[in-house]
C-alpha atoms as a PDB file:
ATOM      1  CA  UNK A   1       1.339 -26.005  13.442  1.00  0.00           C
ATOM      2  CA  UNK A   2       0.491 -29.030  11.006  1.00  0.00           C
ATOM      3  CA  UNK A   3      -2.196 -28.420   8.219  1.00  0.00           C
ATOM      4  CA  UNK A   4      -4.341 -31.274   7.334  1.00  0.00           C
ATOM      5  CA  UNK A   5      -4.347 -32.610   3.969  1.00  0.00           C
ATOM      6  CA  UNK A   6      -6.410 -34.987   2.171  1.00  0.00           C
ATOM      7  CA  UNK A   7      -5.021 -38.333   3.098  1.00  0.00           C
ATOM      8  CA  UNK A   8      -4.678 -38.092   6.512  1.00  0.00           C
ATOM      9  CA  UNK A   9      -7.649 -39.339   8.758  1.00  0.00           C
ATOM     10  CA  UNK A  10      -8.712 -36.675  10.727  1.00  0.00           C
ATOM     11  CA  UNK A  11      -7.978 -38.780  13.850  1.00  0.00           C
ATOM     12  CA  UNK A  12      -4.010 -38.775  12.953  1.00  0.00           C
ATOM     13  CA  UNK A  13      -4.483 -35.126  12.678  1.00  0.00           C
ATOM     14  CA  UNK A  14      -5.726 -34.463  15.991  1.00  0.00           C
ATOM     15  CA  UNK A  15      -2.830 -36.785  17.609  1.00  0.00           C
ATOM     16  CA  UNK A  16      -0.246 -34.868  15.454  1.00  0.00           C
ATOM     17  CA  UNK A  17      -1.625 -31.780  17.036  1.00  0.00           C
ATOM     18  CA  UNK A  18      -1.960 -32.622  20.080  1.00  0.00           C
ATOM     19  CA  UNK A  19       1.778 -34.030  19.727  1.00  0.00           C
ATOM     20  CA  UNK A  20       2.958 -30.471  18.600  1.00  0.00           C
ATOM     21  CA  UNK A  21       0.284 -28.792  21.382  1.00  0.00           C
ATOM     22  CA  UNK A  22       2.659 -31.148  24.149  1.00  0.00           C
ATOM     23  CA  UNK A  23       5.926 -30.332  22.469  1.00  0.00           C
ATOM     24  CA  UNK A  24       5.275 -26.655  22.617  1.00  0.00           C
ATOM     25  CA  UNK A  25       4.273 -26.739  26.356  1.00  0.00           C
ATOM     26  CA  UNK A  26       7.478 -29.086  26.989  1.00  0.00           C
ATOM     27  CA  UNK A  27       9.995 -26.653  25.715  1.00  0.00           C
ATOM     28  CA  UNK A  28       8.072 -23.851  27.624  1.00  0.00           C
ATOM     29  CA  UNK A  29       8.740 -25.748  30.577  1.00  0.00           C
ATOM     30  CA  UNK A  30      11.882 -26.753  30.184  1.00  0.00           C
ATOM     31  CA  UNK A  31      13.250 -23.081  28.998  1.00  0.00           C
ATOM     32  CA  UNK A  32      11.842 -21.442  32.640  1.00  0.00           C
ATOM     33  CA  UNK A  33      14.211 -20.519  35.326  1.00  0.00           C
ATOM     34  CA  UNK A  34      13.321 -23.150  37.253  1.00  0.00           C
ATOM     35  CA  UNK A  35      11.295 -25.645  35.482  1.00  0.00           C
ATOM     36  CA  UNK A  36       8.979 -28.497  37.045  1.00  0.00           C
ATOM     37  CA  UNK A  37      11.153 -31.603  36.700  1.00  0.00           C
ATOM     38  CA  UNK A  38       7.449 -33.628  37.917  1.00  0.00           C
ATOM     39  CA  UNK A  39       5.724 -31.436  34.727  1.00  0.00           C
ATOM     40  CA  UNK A  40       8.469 -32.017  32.195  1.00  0.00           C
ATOM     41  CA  UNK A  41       8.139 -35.520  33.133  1.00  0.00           C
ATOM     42  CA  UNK A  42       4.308 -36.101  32.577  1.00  0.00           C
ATOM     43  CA  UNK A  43       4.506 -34.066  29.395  1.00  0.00           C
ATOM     44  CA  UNK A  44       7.194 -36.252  28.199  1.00  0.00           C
ATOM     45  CA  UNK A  45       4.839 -39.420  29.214  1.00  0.00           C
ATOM     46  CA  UNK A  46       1.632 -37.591  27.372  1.00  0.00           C
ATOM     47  CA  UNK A  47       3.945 -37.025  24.540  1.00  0.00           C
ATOM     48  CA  UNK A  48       5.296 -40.366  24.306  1.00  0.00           C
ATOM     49  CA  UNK A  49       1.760 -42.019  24.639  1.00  0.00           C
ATOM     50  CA  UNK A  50       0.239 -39.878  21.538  1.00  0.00           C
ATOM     51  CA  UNK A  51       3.185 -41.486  19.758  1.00  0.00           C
ATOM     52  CA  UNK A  52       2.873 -44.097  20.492  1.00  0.00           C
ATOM     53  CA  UNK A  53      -1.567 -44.161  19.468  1.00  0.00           C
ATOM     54  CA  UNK A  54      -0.342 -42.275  16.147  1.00  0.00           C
ATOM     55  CA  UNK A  55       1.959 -45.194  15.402  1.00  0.00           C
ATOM     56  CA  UNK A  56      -0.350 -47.446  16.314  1.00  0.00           C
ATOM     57  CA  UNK A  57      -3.015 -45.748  13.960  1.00  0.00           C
ATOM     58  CA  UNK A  58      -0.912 -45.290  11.135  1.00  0.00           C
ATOM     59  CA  UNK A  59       0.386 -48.864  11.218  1.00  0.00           C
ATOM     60  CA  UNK A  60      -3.247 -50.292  11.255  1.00  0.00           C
ATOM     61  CA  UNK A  61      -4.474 -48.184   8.300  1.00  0.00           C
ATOM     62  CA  UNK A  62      -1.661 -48.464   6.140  1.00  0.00           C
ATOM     63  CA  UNK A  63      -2.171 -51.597   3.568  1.00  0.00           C
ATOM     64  CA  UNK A  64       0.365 -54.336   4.123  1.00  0.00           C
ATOM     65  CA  UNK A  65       2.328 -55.746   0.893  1.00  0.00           C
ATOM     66  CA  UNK A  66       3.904 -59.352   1.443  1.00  0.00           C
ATOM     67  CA  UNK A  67       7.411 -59.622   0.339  1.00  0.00           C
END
């Protein structure tokens, strides 16, 4: 599980957890005798779309430098 530290917003920290929360469940899911092809699917969507916010997020807090 991630740990917070002092320069990360606590917004990015809740998407990284909740990145790691949908990983977890994901490989649970896939590892089952007979896993749910339509829940490995929406977890991979969820998963992608946290991403995808986090990236988002980091990209408009980080300073931008003109080169």
């Amino acid at each position: 599980m991630f740990k917070r530290n002092g320069n990360m917003s606590p917004k990015a920290f809740k998407l990284m957890q909740k990145h790691q929360q949908l990983d977890s469940e994901l490989r649970l899911q896939q590892a089952r005798r007979v896993p749910d092809g339509k829940r490995i699917a929406q977890l991979k969507k969820l998963k992608l779309a946290v991403k995808d916010r986090l990236h988002a997020l980091i990209n408009r807090t980080r300073p931008h430098t003109a080169t």
